[in-house]
Protein backbone atom coordinates (compact mmCIF):
# COMPACT_ATOMS: atom_id res chain seq x y z
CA UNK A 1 -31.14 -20.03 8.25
CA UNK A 2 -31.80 -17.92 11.15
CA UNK A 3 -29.39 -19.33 13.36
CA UNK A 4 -26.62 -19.47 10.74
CA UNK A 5 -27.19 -15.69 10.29
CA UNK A 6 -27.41 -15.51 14.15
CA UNK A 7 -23.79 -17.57 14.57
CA UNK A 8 -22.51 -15.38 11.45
CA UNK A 9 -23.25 -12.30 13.50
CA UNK A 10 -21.86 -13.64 16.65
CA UNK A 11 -18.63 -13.95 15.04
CA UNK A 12 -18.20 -10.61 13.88
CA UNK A 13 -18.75 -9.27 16.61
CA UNK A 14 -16.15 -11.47 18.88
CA UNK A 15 -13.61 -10.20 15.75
CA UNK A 16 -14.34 -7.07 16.94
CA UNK A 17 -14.15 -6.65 20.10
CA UNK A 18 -10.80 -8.98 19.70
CA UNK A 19 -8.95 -6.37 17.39
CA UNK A 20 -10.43 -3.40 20.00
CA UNK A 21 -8.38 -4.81 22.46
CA UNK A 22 -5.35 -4.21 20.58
CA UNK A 23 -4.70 -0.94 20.99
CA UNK A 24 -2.10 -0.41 18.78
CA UNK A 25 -4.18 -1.40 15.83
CA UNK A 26 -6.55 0.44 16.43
CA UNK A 27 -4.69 3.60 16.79
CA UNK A 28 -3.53 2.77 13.18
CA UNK A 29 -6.69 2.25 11.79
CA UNK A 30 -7.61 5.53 13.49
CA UNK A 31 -4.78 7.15 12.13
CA UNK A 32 -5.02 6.27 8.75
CA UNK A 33 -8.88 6.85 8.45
CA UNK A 34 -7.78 10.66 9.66
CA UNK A 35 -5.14 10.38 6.94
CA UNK A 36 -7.74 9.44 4.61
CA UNK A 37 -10.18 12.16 5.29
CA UNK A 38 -7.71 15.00 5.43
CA UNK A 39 -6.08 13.82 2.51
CA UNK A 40 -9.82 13.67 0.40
CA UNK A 41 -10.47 17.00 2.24
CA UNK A 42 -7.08 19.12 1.63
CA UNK A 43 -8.05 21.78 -0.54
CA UNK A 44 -10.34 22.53 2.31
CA UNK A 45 -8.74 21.76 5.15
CA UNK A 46 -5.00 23.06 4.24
CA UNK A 47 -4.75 26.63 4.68
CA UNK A 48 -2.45 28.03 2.16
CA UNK A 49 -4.28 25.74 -0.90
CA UNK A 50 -1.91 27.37 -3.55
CA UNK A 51 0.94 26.51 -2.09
CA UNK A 52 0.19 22.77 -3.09
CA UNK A 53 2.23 23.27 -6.15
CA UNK A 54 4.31 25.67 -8.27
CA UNK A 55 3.48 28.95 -6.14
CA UNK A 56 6.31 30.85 -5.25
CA UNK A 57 7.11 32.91 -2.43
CA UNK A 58 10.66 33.98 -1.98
CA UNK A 59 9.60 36.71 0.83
CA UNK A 60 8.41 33.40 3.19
CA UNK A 61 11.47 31.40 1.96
CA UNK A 62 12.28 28.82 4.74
CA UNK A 63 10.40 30.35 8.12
CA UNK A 64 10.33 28.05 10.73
CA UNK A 65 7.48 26.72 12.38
CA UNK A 66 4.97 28.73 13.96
CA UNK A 67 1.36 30.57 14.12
CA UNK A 68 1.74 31.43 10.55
CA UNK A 69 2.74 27.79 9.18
CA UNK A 70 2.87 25.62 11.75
CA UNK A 71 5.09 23.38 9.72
CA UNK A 72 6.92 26.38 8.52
CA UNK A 73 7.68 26.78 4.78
CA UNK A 74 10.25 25.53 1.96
CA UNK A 75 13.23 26.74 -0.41
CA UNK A 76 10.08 28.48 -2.42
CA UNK A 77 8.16 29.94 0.50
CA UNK A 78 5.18 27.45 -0.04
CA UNK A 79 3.68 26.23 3.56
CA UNK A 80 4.66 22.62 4.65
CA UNK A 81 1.84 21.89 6.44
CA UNK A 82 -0.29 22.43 3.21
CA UNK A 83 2.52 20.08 0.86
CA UNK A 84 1.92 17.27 3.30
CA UNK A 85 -2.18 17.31 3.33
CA UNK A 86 -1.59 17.13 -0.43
CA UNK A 87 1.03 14.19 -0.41
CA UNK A 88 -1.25 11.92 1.12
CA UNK A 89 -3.32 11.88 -1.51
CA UNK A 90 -0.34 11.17 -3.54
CA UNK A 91 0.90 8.71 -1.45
CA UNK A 92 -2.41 6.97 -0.68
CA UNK A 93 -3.13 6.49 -4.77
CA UNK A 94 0.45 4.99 -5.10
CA UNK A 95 -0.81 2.62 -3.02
CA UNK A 96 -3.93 2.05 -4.26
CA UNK A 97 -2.74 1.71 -7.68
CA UNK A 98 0.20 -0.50 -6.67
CA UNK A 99 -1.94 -3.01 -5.39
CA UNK A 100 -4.77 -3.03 -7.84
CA UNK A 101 -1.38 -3.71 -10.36
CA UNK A 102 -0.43 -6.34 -8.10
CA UNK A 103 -3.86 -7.99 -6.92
CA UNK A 104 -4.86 -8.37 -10.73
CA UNK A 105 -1.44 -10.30 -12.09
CA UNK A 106 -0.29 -12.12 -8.87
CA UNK A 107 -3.54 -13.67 -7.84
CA UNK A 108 -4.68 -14.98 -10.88
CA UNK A 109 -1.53 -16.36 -11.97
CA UNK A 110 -0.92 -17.64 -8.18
CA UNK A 111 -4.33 -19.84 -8.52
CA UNK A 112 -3.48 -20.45 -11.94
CA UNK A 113 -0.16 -22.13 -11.01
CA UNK A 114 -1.65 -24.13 -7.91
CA UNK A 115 -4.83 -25.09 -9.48
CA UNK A 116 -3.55 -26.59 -12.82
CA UNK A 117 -0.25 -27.78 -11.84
CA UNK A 118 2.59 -28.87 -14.16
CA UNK A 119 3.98 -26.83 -16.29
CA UNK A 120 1.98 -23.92 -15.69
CA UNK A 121 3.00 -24.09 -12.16
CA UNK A 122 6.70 -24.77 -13.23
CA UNK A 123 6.77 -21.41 -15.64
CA UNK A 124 4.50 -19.00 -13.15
CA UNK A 125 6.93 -20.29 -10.05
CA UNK A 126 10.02 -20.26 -11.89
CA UNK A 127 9.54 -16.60 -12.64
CA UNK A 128 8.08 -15.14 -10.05
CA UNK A 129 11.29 -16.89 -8.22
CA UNK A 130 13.59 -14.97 -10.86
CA UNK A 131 11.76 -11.36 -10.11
CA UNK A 132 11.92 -12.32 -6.26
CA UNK A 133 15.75 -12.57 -6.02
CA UNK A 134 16.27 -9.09 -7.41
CA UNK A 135 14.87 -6.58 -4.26
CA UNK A 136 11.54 -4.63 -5.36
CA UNK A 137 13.22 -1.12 -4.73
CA UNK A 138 16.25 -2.27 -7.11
CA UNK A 139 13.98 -3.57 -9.54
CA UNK A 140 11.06 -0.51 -9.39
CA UNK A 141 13.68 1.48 -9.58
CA UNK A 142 15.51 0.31 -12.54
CA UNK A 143 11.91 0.19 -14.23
CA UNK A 144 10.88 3.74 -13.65
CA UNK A 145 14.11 5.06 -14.99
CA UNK A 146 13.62 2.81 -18.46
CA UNK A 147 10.05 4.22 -18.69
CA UNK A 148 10.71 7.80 -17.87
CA UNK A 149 10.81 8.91 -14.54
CA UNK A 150 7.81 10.16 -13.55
CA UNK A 151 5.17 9.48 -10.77
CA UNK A 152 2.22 7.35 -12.99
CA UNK A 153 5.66 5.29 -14.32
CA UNK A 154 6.62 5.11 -10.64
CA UNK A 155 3.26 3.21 -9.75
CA UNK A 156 3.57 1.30 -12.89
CA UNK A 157 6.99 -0.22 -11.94
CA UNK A 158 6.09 -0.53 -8.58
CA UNK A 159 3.06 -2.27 -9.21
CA UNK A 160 4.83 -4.66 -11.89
CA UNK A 161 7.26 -5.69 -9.16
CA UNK A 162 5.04 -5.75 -5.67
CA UNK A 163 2.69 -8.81 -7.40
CA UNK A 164 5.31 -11.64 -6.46
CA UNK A 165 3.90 -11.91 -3.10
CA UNK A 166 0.82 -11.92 -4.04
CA UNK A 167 0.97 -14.67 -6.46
CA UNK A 168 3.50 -16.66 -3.65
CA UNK A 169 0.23 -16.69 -1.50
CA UNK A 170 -2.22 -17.66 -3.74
CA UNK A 171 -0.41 -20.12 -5.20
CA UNK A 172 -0.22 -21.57 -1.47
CA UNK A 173 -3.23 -21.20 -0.62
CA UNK A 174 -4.58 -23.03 -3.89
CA UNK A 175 -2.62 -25.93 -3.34
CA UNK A 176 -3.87 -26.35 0.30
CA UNK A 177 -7.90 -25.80 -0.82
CA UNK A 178 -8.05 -27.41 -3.73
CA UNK A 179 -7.57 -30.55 -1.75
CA UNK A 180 -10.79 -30.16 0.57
CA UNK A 181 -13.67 -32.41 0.08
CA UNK A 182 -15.67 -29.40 -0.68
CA UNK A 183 -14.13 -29.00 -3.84
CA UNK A 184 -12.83 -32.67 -4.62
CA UNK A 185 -17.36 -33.33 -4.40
CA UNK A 186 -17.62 -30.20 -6.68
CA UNK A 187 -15.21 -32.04 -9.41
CA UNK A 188 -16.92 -35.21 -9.07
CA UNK A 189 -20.20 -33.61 -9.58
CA UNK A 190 -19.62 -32.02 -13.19
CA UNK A 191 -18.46 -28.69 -11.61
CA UNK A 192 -16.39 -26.28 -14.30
CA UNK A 193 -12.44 -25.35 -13.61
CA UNK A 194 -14.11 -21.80 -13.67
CA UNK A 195 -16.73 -22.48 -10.78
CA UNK A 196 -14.00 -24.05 -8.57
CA UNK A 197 -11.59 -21.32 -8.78
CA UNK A 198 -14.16 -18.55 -8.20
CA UNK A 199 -16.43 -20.35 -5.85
CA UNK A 200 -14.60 -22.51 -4.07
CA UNK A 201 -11.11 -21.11 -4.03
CA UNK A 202 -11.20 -17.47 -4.67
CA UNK A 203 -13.33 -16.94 -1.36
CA UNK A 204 -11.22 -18.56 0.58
CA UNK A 205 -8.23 -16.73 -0.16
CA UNK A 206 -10.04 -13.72 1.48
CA UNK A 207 -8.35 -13.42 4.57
CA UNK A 208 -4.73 -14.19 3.53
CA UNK A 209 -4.94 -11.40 0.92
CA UNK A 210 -6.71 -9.19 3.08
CA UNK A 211 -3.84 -9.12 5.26
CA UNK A 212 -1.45 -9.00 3.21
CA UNK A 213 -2.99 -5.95 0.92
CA UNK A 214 -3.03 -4.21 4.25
CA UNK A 215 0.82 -5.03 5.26
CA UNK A 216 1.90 -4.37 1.93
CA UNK A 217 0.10 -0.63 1.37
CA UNK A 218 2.95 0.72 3.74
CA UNK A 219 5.50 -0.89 2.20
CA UNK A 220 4.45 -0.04 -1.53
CA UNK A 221 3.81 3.52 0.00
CA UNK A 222 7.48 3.97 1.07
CA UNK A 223 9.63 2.19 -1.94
CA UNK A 224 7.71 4.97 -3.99
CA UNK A 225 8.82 7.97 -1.64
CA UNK A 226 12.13 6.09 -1.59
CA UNK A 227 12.46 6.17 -5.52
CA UNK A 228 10.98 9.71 -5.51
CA UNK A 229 13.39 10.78 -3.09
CA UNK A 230 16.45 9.20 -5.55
CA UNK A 231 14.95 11.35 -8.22
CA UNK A 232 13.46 8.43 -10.19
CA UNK A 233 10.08 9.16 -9.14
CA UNK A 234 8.03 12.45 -9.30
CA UNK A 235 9.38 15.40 -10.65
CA UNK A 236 8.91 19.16 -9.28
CA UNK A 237 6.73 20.53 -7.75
CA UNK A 238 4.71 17.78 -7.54
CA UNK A 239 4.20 17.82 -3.16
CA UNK A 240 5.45 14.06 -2.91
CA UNK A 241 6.68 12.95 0.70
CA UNK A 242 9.46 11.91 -0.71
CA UNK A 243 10.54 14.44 -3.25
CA UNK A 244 9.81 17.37 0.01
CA UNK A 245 12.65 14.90 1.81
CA UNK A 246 14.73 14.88 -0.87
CA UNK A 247 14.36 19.04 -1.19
CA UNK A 248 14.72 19.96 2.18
CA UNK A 249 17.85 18.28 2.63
CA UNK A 250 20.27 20.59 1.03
CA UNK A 251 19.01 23.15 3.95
CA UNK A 252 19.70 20.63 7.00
CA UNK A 253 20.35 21.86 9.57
CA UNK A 254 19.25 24.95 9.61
CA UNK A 255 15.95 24.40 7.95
CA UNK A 256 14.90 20.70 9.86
CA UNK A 257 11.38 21.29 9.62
CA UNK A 258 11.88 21.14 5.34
CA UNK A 259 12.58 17.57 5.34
CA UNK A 260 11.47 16.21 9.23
CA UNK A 261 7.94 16.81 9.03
CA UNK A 262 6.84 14.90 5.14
CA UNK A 263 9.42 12.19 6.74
CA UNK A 264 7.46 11.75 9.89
CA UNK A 265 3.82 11.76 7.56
CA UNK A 266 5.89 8.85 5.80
CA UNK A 267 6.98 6.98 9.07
CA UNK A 268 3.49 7.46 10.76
CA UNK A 269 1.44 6.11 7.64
CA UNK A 270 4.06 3.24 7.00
CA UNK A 271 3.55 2.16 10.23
CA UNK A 272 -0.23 2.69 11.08
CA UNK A 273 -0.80 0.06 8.00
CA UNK A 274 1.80 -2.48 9.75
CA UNK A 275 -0.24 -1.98 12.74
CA UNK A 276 -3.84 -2.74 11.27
CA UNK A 277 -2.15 -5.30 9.43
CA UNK A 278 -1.01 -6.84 12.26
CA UNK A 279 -4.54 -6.26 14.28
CA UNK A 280 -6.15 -8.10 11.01
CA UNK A 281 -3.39 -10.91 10.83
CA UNK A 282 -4.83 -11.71 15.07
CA UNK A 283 -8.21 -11.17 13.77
CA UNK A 284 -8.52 -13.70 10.97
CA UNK A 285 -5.69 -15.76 12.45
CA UNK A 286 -3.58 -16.32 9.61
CA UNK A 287 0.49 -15.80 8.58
CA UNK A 288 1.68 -13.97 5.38
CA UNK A 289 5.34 -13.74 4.10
């Protein structure tokens, strides 16, 4: 038992020191765990707090950067800087939400599908092949406007649309483990459908979705700014990434700093999770779509 624990241990610690020496993922992870913190920490950290949402302030309308707001300020005078803090906590729910949606209809009908076969696996494959030739962003979007376009109905469509990949890998990865002696002995000993799927199979499908949750956060993260910015998404004066975009474009190009700096909070957090994703992906050595 010892040296099980002792091998255990040994591996972890050769994962890490193998993701350290990507750099690039680890100045993701770094970024986003910043991200994180300033985003839980915002009303504390942002120093105009009541700017976050319907304060107005036409004597500070549209001052560029500088000591004052060092993102300078909107169409309504509210600071930049302190709209931004507050979108990623917006942002980082969307995605939180999107994938819980996601995690809890694609992987149980992915194992469902590759475990039983037949035609469960015909229906669950056929339609998740339907949903996957129309593009998520067309799709979300055409779902938040039906339901009312608002920001929870933006996560709601969103998350009703991102769960075809998820269910595509688990249905892969079910078919592949669920031929392993481990679990052909477990059937020949008595063992329920229920104790294969969440003992045998569920566990390994740890990595694969690991990976992919990661990947994916950036990508659910920027088809909701994108839908926000289109008008389908949150409404005013929510401070959305994507709705400050949308905003601060009618003032380009005087007033660049409107729309450039929530676009560069959604390009760095987009791509921080593509990096740690990627780190993780060398890490546990597997490919996801």
């Amino acid at each position: 038992m010892k040296e099980e624990k002792q091998v255990r241990k040994e591996g972890v610690v050769r994962g890490i020191i193998k993701i350290s020496r990507n750099k690039l993922s680890v100045a993701g992870a770094i970024f986003l765990l910043v991200a994180i913190l300033l985003a839980i920490f915002a009303p504390w950290v942002s120093p105009y707090p009541e700017d976050a949402y319907d304060s107005v302030n036409f004597g500070e309308q549209l001052q560029p950067p500088g000591l004052k707001h060092i993102m300078g300020t909107d169409e309504a005078g509210r600071d930049v800087f302190t709209r931004v803090l507050y979108g990623a906590r917006i942002s980082l729910l969307l995605a939180v939400v999107v994938l819980s949606i996601s995690i809890s209809i694609g992987i149980p009908l992915g194992i469902c599908a590759g475990y039983y076969g037949g035609r469960i696996d015909q229906v669950i494959m056929r339609m998740t092949d339907v949903t996957c030739a129309i593009p998520a962003l067309v799709l979300a979007l055409a779902i938040s406007v039906a339901l009312s376009p608002n920001l929870f109905n933006c996560m709601l469509a969103i998350g009703f649309v991102w769960w075809r990949g998820f269910c595509r890998i688990a249905y892969g990865e079910t078919l592949s483990v669920k031929q392993e002696n481990y679990v052909l002995i477990s059937k020949s000993l008595g063992a329920s459908n229920g104790h294969i799927i969440f003992r045998e199979i569920l566990p390994n499908l740890t990595s694969s979705l690991t990976v992919k949750t990661s990947l994916d956060a950036g990508y659910a993260i920027l088809v909701g700014t994108s839908i926000s910015f289109l008008g389908a998404g949150a409404n005013p004066p929510t401070p959305e990434w994507g709705l400050m975009v949308a905003s601060g474009r009618h003032y380009l190009p005087d007033a660049w700093w409107a729309s450039l700096f929530p676009g560069l909070a959604i390009f760095a957090t987009v791509l921080s999770f593509n990096l740690l994703g990627d780190g993780l992906r060398d890490y546990f050595g597997v490919e996801v779509e």
